[in-house]
Every structure is written in C-alpha cells, then in structure tokens.
N, C-alpha and C. Protein backbone atom coordinates (compact mmCIF):
# COMPACT_ATOMS: atom_id res chain seq x y z
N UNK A 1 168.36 137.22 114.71
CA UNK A 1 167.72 135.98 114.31
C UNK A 1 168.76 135.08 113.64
N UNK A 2 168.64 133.98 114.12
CA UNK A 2 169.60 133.01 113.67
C UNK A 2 169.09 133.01 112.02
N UNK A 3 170.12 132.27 111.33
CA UNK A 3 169.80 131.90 109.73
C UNK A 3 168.82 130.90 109.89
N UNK A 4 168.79 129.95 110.72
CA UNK A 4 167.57 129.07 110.67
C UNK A 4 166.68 129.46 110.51
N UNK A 5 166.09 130.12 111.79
CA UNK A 5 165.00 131.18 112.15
C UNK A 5 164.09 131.92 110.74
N UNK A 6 165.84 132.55 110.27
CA UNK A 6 165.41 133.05 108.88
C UNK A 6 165.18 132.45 107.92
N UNK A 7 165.16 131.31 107.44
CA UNK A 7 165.17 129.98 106.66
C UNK A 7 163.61 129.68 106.67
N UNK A 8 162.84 129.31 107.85
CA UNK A 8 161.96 128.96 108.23
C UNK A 8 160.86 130.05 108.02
N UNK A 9 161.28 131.28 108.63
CA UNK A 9 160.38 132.15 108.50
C UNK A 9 160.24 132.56 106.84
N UNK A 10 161.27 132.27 105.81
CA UNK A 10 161.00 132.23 103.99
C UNK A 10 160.34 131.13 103.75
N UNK A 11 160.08 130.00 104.61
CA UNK A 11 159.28 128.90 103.37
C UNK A 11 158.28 129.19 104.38
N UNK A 12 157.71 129.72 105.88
CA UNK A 12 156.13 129.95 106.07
C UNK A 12 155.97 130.94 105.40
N UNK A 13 156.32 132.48 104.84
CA UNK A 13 156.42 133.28 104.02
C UNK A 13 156.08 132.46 102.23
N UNK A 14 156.72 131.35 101.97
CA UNK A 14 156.63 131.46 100.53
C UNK A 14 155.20 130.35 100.90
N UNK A 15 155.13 129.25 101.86
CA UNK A 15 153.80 128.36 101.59
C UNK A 15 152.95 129.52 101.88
N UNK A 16 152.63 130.60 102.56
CA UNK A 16 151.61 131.54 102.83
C UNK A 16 151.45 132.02 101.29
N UNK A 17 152.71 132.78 100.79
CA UNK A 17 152.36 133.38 99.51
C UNK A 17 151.45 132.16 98.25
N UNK A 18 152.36 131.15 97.92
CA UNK A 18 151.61 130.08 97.63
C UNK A 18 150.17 130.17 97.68
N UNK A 19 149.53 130.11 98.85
CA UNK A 19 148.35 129.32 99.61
C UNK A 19 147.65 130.69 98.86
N UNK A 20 147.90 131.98 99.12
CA UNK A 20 146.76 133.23 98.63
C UNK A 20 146.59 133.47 97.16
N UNK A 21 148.05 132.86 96.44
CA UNK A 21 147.84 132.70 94.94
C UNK A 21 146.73 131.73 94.32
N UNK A 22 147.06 130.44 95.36
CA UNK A 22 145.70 129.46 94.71
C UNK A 22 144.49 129.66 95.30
N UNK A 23 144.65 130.63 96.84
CA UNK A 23 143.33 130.70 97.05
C UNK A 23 142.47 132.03 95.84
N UNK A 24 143.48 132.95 95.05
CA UNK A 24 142.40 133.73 94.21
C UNK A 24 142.52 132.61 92.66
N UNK A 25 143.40 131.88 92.38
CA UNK A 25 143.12 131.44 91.67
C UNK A 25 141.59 130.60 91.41
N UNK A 26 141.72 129.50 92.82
CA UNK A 26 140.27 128.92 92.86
C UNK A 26 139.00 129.65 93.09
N UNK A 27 139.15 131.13 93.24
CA UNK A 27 138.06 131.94 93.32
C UNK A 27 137.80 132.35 91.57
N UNK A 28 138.66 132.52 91.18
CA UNK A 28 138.28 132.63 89.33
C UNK A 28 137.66 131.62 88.94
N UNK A 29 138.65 130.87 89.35
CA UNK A 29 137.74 129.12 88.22
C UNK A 29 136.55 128.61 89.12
N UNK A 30 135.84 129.38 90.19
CA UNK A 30 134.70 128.98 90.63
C UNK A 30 133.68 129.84 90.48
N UNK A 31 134.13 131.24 89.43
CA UNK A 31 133.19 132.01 88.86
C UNK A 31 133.29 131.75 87.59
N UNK A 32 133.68 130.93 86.98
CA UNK A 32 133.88 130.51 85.35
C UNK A 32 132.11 130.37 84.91
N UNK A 33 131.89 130.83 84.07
CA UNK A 33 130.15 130.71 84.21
C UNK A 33 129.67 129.19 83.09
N UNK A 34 128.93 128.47 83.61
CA UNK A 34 128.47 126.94 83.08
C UNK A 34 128.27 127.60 81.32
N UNK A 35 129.22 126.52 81.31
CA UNK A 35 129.70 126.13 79.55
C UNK A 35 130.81 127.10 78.88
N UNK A 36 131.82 127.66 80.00
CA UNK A 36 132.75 128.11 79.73
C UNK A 36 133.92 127.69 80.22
N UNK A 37 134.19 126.87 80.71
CA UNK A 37 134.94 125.94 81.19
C UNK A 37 136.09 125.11 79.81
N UNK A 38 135.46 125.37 78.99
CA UNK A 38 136.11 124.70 77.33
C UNK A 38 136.61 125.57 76.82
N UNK A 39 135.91 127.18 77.06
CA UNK A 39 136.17 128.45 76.09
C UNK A 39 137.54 128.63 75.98
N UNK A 40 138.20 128.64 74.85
CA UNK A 40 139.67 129.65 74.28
C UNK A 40 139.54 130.52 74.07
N UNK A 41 140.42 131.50 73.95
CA UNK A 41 140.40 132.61 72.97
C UNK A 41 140.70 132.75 71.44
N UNK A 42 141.67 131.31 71.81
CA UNK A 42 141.89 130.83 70.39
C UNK A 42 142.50 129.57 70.60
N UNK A 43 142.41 129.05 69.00
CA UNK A 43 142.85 127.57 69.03
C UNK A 43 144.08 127.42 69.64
N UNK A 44 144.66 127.96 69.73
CA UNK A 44 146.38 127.71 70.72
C UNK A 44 146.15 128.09 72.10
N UNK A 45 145.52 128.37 72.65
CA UNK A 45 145.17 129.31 73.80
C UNK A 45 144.87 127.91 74.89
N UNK A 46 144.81 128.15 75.88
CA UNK A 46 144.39 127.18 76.83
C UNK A 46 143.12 127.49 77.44
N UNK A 47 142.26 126.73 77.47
CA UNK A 47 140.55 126.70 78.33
C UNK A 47 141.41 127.11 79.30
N UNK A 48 139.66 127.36 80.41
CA UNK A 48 139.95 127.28 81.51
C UNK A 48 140.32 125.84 82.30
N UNK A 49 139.53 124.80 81.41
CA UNK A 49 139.69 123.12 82.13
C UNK A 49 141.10 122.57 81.49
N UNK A 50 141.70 123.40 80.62
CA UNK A 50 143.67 123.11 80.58
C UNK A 50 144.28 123.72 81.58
N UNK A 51 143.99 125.26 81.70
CA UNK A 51 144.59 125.47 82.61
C UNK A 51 144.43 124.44 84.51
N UNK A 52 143.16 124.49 84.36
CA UNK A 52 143.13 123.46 85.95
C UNK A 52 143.84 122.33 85.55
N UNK A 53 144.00 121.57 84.26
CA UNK A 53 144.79 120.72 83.98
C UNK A 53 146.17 120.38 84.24
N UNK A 54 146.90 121.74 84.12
CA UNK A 54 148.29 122.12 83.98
C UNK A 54 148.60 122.32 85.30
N UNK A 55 147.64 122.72 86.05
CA UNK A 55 147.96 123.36 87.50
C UNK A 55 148.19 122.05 88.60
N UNK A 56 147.31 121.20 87.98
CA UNK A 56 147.36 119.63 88.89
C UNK A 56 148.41 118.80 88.24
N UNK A 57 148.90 119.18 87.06
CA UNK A 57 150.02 118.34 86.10
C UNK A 57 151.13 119.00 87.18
N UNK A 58 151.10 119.95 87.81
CA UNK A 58 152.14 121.25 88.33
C UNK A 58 152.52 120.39 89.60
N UNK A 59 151.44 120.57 90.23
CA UNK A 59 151.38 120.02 91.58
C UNK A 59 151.72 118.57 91.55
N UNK A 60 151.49 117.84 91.12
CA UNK A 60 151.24 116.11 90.99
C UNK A 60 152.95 116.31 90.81
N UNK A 61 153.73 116.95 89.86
CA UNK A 61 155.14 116.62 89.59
C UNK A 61 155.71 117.74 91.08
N UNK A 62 155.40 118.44 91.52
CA UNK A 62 156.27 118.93 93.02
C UNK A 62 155.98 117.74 93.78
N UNK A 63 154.96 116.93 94.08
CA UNK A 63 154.57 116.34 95.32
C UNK A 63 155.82 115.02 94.86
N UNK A 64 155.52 114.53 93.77
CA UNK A 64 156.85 113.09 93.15
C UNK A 64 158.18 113.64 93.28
N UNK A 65 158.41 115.14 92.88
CA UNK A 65 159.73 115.10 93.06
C UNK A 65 160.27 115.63 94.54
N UNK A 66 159.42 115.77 95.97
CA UNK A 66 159.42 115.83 97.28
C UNK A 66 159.42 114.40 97.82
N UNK A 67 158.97 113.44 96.94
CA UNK A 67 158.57 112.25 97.33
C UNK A 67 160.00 111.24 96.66
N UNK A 68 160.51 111.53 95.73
CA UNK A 68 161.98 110.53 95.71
C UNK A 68 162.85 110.81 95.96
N UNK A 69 163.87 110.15 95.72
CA UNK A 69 164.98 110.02 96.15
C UNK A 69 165.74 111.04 94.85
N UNK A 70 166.01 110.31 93.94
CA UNK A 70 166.32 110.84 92.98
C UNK A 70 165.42 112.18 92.11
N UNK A 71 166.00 113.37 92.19
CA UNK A 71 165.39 114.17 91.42
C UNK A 71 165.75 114.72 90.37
N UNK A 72 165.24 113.95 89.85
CA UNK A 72 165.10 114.42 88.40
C UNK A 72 164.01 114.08 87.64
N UNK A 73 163.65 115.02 86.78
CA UNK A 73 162.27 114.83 86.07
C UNK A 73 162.18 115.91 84.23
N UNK A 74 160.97 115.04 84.06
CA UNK A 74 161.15 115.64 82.07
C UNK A 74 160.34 116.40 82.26
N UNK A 75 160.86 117.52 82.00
CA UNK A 75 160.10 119.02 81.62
C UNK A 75 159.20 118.59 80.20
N UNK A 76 158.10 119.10 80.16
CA UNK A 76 157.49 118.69 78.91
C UNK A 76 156.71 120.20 78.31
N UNK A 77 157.49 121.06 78.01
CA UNK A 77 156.78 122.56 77.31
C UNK A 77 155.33 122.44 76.51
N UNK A 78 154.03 121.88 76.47
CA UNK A 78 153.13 122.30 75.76
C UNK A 78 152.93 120.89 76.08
N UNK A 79 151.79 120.45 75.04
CA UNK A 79 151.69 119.02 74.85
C UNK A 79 150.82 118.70 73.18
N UNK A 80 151.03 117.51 73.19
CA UNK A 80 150.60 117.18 71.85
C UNK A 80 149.23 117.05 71.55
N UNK A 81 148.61 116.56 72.85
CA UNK A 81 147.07 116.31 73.58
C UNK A 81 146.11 117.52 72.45
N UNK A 82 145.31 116.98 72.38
CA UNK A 82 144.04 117.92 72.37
C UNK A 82 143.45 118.76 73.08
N UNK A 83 143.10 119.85 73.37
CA UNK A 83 142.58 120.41 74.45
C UNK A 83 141.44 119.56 74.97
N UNK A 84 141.23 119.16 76.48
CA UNK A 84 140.25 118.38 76.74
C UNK A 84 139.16 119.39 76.44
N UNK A 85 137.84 118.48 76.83
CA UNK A 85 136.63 119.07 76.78
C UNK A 85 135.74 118.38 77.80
N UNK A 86 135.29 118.97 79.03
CA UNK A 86 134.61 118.31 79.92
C UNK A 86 133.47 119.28 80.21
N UNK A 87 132.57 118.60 81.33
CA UNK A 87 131.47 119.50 81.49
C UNK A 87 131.22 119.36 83.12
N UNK A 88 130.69 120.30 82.99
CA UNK A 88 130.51 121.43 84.44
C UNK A 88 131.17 120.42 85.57
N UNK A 89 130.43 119.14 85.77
CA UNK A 89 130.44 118.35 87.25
C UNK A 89 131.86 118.14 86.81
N UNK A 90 132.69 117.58 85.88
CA UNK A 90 134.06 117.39 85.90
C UNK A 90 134.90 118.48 85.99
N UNK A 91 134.56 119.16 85.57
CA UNK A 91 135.41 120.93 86.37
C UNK A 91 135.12 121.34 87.32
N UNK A 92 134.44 120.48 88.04
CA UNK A 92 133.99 121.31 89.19
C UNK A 92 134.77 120.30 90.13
N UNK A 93 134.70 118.80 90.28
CA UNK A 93 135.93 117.92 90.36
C UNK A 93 137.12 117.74 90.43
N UNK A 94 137.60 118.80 88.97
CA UNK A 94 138.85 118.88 89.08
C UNK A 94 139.31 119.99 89.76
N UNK A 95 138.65 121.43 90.18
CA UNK A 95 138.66 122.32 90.94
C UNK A 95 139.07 121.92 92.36
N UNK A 96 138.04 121.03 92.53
CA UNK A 96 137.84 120.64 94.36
C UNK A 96 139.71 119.85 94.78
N UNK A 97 140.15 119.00 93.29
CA UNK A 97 141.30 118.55 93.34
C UNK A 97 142.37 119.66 93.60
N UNK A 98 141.97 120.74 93.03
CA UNK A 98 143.37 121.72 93.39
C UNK A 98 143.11 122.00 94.46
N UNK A 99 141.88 122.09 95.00
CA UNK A 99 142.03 122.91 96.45
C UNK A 99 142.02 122.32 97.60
N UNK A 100 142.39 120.55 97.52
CA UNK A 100 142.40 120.08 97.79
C UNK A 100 144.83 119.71 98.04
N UNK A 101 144.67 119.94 97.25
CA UNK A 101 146.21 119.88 96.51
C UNK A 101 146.73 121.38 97.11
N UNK A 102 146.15 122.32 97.54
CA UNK A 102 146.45 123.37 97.68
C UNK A 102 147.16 123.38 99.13
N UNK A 103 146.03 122.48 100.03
CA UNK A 103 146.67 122.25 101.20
C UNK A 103 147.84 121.59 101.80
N UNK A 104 147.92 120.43 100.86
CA UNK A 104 149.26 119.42 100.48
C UNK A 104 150.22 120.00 100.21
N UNK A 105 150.35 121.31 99.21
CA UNK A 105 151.46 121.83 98.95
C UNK A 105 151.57 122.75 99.95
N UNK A 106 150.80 123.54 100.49
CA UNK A 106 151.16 124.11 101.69
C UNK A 106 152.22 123.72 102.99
N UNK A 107 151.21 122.48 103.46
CA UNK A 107 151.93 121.52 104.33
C UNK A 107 153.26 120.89 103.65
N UNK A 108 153.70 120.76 102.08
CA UNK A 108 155.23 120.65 102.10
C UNK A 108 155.81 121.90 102.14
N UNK A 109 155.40 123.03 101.38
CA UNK A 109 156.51 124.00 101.81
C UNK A 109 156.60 124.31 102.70
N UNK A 110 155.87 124.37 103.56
CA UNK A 110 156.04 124.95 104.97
C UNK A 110 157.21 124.11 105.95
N UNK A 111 157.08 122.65 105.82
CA UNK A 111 158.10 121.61 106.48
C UNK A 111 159.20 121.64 106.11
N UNK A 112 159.48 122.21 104.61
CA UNK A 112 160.89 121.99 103.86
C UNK A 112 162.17 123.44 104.59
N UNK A 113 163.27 122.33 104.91
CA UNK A 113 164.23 123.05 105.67
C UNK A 113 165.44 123.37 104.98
N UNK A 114 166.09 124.03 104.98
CA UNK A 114 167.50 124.15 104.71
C UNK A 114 167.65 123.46 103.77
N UNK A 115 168.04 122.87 103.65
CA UNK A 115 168.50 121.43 102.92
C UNK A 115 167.56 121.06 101.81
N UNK A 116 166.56 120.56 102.17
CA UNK A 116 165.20 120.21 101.22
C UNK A 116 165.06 121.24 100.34
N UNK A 117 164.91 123.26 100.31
CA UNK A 117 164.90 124.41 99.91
C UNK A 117 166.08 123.98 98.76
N UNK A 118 167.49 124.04 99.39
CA UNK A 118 168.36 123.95 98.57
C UNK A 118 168.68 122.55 97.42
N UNK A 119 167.76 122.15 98.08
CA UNK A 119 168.08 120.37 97.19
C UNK A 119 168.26 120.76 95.44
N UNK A 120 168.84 120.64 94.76
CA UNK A 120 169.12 120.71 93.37
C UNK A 120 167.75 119.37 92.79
N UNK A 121 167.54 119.50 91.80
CA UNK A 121 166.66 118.74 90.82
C UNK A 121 167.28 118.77 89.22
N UNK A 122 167.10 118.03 88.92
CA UNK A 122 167.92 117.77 87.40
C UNK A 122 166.63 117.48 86.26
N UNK A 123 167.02 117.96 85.18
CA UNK A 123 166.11 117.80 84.44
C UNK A 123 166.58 117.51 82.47
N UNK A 124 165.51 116.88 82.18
CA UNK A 124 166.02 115.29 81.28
C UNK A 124 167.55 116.53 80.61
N UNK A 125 167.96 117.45 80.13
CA UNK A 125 168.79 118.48 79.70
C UNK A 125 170.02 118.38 80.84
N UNK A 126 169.69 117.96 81.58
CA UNK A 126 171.35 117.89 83.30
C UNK A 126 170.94 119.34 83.38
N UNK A 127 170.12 120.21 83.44
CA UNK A 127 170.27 121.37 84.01
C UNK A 127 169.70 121.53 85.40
N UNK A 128 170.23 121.95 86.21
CA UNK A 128 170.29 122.16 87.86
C UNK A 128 168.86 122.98 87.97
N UNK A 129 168.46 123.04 89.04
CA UNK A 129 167.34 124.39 89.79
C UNK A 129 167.34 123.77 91.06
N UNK A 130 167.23 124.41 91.88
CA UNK A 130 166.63 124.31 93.35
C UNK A 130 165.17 123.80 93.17
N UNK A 131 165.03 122.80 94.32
CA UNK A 131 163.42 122.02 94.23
C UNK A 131 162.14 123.58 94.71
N UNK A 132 162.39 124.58 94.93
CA UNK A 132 161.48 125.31 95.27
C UNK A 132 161.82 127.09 94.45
C-alpha cells in the first residue's frame, strides 16, 4: 500500500473513531433524566449542559481553524462564565447541535489529506500541534 493509501485509510479510521465516540456520547446526554441537565457534583465540576457546552465550543473552534487561512487560535483552559443553567427544550437543542456537528466533523476528517493532517496550528503561546 502506497503511503497515501495509508494516509487516507488513518483519517477514515480516525473520522470513524471520532463519529462512535460522539455517537455514545450523544447516547448519555439523551438519557440525562429531566432536571438533570444543570446537576454538578460539585461547584467546580461541570453539568451535563457545560459539558454539551464545551463540546460545541470544541467543535465550532476545529471547523474555524479548517476554515482559515491562518492558524492560529487562543486556547482558553476553564472559563470565568458561570455555569449556565437551561431547561430541558434547550438541552435538548443543544444536543441535536452536536449531532448535528457530529456529521460536519466527520465529513472534515475524513477529506483531510496529507498536508491538511500535518498542517501545524499555533497557539496565542507560538506553540506548534498538528491541526488533528
């Protein structure tokens, strides 16, 4: 097998792996039972409607940094925010958004070649990573 071949066959391999992580993920947060959607374990802890938060904050910054030219972007560790607090129909909204987002990211990793895989990304620190 050529290296291409092999190239190609790691990002349908990693969008597949991808795709079964969010597909059990969105199977948890669609058994979250009504009015637990807010629950912590503790005040530092993240709900379940931060975590769907963080996961679309996740996605929204892969799809911008596939989408410019320039990559680079501010890592932001935690946030200052309040934990939101929403109810059922808005978690259930923002759910349909990841799995919705789930397919989008699929369809980029799967297209991304050689090049795109290896693309470097910079971050507000000048420290390097590969975009994937």
């Amino acid at each position: 097998m050529t290296e291409t071949k092999n190239s190609k066959e790691c990002t349908r391999r990693l969008a597949e792996f991808s795709s079964q992580v969010r597909k059990r993920t969105l199977k948890r947060l669609q058994e979250v039972p009504k009015g637990f959607m807010n629950w912590q374990l503790n005040n530092t802890a993240m709900s379940f409607a931060d975590i769907v938060q963080h996961l679309i904050n996740a996605d929204e910054l892969f799809f911008n940094i596939l989408a410019i030219n320039e990559k680079r972007f501010q890592w932001k560790l935690g946030t200052e925010e309040p934990h939101i607090q929403i109810d059922k129909s808005a978690f259930e909204t923002m759910v349909d958004k990841l799995e919705k987002f789930q397919t989008k990211r699929h369809r980029a990793i799967y297209i991304l070649d050689d090049s795109a895989m290896n693309e470097k990304v910079i971050d507000e620190n000048s420290k390097k990573s590969s975009i994937i």
